[in-house]
N, C-alpha and C. Protein backbone atom coordinates (compact mmCIF):
# COMPACT_ATOMS: atom_id res chain seq x y z
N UNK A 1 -40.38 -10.67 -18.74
CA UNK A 1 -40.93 -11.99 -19.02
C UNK A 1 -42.24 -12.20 -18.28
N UNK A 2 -42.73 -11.92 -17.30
CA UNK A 2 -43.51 -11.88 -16.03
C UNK A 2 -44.77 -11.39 -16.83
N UNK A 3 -44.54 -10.33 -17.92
CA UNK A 3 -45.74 -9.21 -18.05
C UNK A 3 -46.00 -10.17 -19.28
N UNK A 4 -44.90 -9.70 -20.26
CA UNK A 4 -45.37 -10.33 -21.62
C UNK A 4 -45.48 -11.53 -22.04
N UNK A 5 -44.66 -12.88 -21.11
CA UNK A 5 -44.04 -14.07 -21.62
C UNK A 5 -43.26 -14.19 -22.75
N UNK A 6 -42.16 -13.23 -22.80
CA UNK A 6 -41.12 -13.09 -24.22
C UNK A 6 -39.98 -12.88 -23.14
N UNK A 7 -38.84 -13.33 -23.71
CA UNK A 7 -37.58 -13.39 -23.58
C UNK A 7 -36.98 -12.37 -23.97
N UNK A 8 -36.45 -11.78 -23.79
CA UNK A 8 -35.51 -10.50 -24.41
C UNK A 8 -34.40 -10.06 -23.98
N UNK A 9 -33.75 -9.40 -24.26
CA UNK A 9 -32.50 -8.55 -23.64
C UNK A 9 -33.29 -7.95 -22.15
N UNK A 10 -33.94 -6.94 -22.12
CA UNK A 10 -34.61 -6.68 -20.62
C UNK A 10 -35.00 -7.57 -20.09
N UNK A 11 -35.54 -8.52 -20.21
CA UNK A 11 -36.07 -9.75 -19.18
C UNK A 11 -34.48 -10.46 -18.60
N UNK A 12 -33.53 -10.61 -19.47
CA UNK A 12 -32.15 -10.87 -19.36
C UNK A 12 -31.68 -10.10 -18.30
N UNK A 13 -31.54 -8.49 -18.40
CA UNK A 13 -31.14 -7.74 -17.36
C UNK A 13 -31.87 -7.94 -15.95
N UNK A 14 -33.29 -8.06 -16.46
CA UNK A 14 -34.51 -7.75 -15.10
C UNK A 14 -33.48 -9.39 -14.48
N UNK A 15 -33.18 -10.70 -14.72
CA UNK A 15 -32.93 -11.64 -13.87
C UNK A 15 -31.41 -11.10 -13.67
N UNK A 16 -30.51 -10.86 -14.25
CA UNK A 16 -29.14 -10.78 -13.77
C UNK A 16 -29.06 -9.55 -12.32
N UNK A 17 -30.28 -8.53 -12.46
CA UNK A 17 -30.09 -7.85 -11.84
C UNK A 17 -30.69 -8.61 -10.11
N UNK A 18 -31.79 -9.05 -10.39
CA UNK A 18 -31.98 -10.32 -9.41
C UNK A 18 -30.70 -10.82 -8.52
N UNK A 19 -30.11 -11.49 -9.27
CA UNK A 19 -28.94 -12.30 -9.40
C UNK A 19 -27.96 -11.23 -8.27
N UNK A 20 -27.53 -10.03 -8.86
CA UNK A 20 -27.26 -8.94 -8.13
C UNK A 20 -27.70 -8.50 -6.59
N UNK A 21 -28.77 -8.29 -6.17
CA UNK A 21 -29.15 -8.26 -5.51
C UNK A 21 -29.51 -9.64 -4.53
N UNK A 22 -29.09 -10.85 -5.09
CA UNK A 22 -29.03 -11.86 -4.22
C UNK A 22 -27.71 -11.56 -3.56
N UNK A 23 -26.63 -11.17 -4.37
CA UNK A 23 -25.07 -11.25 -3.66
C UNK A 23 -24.89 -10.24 -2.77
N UNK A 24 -25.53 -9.03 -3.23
CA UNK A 24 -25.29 -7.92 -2.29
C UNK A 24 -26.20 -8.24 -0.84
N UNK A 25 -27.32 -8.93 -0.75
CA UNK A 25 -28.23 -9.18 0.39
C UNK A 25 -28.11 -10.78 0.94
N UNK A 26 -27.59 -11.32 0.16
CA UNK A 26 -27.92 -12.30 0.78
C UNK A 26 -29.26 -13.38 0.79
N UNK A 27 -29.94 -12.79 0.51
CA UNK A 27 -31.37 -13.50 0.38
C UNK A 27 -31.63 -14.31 -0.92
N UNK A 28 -32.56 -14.73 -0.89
CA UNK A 28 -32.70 -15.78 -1.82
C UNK A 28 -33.70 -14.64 -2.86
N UNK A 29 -34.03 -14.94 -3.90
CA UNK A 29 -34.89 -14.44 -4.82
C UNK A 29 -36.47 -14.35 -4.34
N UNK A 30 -36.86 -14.89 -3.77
CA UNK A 30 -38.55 -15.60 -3.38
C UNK A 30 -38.49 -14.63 -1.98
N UNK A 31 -37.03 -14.37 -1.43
CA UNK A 31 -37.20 -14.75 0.17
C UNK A 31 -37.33 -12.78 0.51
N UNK A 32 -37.74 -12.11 0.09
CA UNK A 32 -37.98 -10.34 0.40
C UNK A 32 -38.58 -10.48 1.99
N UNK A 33 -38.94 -11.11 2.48
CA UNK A 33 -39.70 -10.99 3.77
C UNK A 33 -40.89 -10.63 3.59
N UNK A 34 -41.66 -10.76 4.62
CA UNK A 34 -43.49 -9.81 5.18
C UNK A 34 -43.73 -9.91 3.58
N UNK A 35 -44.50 -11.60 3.07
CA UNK A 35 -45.14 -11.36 1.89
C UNK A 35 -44.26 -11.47 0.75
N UNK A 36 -43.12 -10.49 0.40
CA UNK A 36 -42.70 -10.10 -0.85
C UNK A 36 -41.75 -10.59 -1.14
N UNK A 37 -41.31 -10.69 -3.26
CA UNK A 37 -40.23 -11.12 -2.66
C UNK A 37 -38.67 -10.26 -2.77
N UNK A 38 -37.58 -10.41 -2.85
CA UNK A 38 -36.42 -10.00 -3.13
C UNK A 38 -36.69 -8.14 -4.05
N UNK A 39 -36.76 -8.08 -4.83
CA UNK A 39 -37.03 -7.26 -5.91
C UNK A 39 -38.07 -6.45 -5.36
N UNK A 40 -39.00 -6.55 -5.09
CA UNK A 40 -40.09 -5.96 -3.93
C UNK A 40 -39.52 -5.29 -2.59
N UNK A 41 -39.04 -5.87 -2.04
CA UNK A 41 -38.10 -5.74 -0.57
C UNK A 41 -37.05 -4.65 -0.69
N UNK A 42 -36.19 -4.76 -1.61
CA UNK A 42 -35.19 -4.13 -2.42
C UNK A 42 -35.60 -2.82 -2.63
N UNK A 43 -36.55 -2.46 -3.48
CA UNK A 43 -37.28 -1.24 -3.66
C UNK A 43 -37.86 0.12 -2.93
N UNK A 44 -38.36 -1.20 -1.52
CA UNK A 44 -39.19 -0.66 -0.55
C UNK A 44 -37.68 -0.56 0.56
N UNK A 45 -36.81 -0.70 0.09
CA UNK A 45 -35.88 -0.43 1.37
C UNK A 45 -35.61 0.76 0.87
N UNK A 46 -34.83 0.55 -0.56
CA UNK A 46 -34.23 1.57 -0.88
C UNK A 46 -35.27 3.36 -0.97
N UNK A 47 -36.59 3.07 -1.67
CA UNK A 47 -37.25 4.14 -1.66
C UNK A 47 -37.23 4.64 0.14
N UNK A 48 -38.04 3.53 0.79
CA UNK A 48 -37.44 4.10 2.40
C UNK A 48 -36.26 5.20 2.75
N UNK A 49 -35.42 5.17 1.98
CA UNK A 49 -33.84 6.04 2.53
C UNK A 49 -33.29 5.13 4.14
N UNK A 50 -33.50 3.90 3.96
CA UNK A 50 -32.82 3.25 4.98
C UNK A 50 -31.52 2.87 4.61
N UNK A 51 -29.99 2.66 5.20
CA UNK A 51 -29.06 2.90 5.40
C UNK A 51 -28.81 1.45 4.75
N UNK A 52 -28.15 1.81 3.63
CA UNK A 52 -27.64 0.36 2.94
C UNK A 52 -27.37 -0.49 3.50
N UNK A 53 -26.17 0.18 4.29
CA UNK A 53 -25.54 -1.25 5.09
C UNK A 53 -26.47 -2.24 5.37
N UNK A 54 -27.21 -1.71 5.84
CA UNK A 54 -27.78 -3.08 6.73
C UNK A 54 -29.33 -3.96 5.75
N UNK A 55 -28.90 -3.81 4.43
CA UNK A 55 -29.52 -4.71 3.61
C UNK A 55 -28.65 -5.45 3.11
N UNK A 56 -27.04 -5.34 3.40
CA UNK A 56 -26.06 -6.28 3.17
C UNK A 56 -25.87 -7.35 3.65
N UNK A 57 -25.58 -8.23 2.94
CA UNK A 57 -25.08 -9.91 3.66
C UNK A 57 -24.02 -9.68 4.32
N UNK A 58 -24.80 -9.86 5.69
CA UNK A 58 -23.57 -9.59 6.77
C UNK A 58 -22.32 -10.29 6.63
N UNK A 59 -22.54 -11.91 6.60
CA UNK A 59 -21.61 -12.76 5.88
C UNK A 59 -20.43 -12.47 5.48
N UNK A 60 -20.50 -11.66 4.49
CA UNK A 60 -19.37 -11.07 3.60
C UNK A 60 -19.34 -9.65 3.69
N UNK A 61 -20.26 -9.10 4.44
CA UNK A 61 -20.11 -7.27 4.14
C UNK A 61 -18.60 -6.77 4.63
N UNK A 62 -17.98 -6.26 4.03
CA UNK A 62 -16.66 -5.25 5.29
C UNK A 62 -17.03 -3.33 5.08
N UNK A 63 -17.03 -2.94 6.22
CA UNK A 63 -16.46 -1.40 5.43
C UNK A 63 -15.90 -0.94 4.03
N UNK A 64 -14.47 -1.81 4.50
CA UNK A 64 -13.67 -1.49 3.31
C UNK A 64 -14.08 -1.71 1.74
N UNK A 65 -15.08 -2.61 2.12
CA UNK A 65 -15.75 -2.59 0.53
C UNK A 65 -17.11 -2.35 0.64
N UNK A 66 -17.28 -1.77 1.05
CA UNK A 66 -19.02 -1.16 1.14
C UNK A 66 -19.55 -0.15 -0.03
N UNK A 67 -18.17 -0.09 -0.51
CA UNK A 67 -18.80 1.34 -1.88
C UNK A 67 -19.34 0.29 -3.17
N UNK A 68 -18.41 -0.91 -2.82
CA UNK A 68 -18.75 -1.67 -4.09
C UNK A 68 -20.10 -2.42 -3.83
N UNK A 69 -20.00 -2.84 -2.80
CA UNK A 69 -21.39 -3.97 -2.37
C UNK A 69 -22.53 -2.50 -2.65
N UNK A 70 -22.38 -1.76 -2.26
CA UNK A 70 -23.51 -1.14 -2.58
C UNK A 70 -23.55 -0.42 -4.06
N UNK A 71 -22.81 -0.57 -4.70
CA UNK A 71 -22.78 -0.31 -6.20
C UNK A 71 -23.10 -1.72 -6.81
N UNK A 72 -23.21 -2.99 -6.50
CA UNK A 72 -23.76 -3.89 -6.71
C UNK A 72 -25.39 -3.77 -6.51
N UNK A 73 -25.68 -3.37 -5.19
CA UNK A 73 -27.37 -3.35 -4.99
C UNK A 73 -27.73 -2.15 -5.97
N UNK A 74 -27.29 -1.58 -6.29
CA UNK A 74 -27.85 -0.39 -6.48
C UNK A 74 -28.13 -0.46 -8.15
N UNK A 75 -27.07 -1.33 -8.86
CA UNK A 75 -27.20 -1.63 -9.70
C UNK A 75 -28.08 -2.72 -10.26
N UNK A 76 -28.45 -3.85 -9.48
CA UNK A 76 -29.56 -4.73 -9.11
C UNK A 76 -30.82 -4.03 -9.22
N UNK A 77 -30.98 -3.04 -8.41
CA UNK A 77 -32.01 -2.22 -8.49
C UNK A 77 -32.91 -1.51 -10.03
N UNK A 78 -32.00 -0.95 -10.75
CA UNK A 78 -31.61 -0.64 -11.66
C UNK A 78 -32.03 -1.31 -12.48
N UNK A 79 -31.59 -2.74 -12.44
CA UNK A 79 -31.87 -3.51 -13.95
C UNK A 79 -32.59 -4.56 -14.01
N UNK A 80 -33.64 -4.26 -12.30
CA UNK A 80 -34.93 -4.44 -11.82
C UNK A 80 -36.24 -3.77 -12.20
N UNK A 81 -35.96 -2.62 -12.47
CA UNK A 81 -36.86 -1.11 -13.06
C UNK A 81 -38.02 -1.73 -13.62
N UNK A 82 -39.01 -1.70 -13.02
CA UNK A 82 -40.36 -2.03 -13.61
C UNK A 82 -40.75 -1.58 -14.77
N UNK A 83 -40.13 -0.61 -15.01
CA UNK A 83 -40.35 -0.44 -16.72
C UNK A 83 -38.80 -0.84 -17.48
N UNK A 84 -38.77 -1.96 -18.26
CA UNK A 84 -37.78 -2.11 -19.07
C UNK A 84 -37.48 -0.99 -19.73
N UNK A 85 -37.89 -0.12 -20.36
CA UNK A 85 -37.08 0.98 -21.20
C UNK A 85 -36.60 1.63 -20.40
N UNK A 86 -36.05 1.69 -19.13
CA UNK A 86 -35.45 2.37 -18.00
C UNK A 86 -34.08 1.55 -17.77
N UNK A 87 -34.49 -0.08 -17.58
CA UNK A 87 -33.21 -0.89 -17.63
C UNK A 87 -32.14 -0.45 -18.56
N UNK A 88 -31.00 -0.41 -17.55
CA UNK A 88 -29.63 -0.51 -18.48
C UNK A 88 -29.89 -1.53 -20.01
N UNK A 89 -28.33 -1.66 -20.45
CA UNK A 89 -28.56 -2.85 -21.66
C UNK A 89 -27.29 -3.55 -20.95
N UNK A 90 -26.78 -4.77 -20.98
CA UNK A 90 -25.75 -5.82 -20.16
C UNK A 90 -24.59 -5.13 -20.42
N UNK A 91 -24.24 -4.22 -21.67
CA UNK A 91 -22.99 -3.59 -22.08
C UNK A 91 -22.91 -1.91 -20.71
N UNK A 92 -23.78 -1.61 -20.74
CA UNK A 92 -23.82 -0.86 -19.69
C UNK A 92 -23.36 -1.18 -18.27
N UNK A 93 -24.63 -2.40 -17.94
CA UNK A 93 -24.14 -2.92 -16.44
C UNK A 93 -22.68 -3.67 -16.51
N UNK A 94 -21.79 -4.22 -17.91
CA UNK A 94 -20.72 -4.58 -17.29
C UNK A 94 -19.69 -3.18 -17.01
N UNK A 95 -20.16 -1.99 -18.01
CA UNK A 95 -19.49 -0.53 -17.93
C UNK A 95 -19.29 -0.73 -16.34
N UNK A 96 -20.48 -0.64 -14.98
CA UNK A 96 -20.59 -0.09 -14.03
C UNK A 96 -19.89 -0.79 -13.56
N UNK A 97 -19.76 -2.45 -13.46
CA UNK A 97 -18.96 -3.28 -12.44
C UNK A 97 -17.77 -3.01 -12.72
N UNK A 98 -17.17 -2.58 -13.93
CA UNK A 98 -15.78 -2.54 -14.02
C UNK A 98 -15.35 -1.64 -13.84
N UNK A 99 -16.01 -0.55 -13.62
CA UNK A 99 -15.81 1.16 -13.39
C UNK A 99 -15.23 0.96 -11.81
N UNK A 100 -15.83 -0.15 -11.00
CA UNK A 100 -15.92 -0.40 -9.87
C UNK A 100 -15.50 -1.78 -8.91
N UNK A 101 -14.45 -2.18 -9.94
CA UNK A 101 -14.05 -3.48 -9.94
C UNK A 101 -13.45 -2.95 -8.64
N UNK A 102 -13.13 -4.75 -7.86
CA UNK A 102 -12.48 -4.71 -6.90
C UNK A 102 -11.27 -5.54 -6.81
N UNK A 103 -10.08 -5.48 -6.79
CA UNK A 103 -9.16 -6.30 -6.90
C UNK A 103 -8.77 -7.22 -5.84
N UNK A 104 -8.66 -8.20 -5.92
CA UNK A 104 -8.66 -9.57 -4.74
C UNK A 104 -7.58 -8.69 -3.62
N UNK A 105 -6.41 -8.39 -4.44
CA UNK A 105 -4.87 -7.93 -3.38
C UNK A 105 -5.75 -6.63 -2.37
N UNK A 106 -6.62 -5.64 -3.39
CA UNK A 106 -7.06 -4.84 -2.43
C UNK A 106 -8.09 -5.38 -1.42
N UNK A 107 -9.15 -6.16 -1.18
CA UNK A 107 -9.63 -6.69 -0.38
C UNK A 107 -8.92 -7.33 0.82
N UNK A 108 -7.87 -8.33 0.62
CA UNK A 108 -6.91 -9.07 1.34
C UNK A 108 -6.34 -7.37 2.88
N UNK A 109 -5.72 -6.42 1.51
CA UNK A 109 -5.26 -5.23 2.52
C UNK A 109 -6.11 -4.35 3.32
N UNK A 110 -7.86 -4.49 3.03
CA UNK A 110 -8.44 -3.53 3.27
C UNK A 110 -8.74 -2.46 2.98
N UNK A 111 -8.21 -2.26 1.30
CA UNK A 111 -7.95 -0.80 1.07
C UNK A 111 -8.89 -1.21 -0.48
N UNK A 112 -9.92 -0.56 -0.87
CA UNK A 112 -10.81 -0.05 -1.85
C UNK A 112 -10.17 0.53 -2.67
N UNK A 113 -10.16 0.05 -3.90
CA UNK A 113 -9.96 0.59 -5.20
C UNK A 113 -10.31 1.87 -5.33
């Protein structure tokens, strides 16, 4: 939407994936730090090879679910892709969350799907 001003299925993904990466970090959309925002920040962590964890919302992060929170960012990332023909399509990204669902009872025990 940003480039062309059209609405589409990718401009759809490019915000849900946003959306994504707000839950996994914590941050607000605008709020990337030094200048940038979210989606920018995101990029430059991950190309970095800096250690997921600690782009997680501490808030809510546990171990025990760290495979998923970071299959959340990672997927954020993803359907962020500066080139839309790279973005997933929404039938895809719900493929990944459910590949990777987490069940409430397993959270409660500590134990990852």
């Amino acid at each position: 939407y940003g480039y062309t001003m059209k609405v589409n299925e990718k401009s759809d993904v490019y915000s849900f994936g946003v959306v994504l990466l707000e839950l996994a970090t914590g941050r607000e959309a605008r709020n990337g730090g030094e200048e940038m925002n979210l989606v920018d920040w995101a990029w430059r962590y991950f190309r970095e090879e800096k250690p997921l964890a600690e782009t997680m919302d501490q808030r809510v992060y546990n171990p025990c679910v760290s495979e998923q929170m970071f299959v959340v960012f990672k997927l954020g990332l993803l359907c962020t892709s500066n080139l839309p023909a790279v973005r997933p399509d929404m039938n895809q990204v719900v493929d990944v969350l459910l590949r990777h669902e987490l069940h409430h009872d397993d959270a409660v025990l500590g134990e990852p799907k």
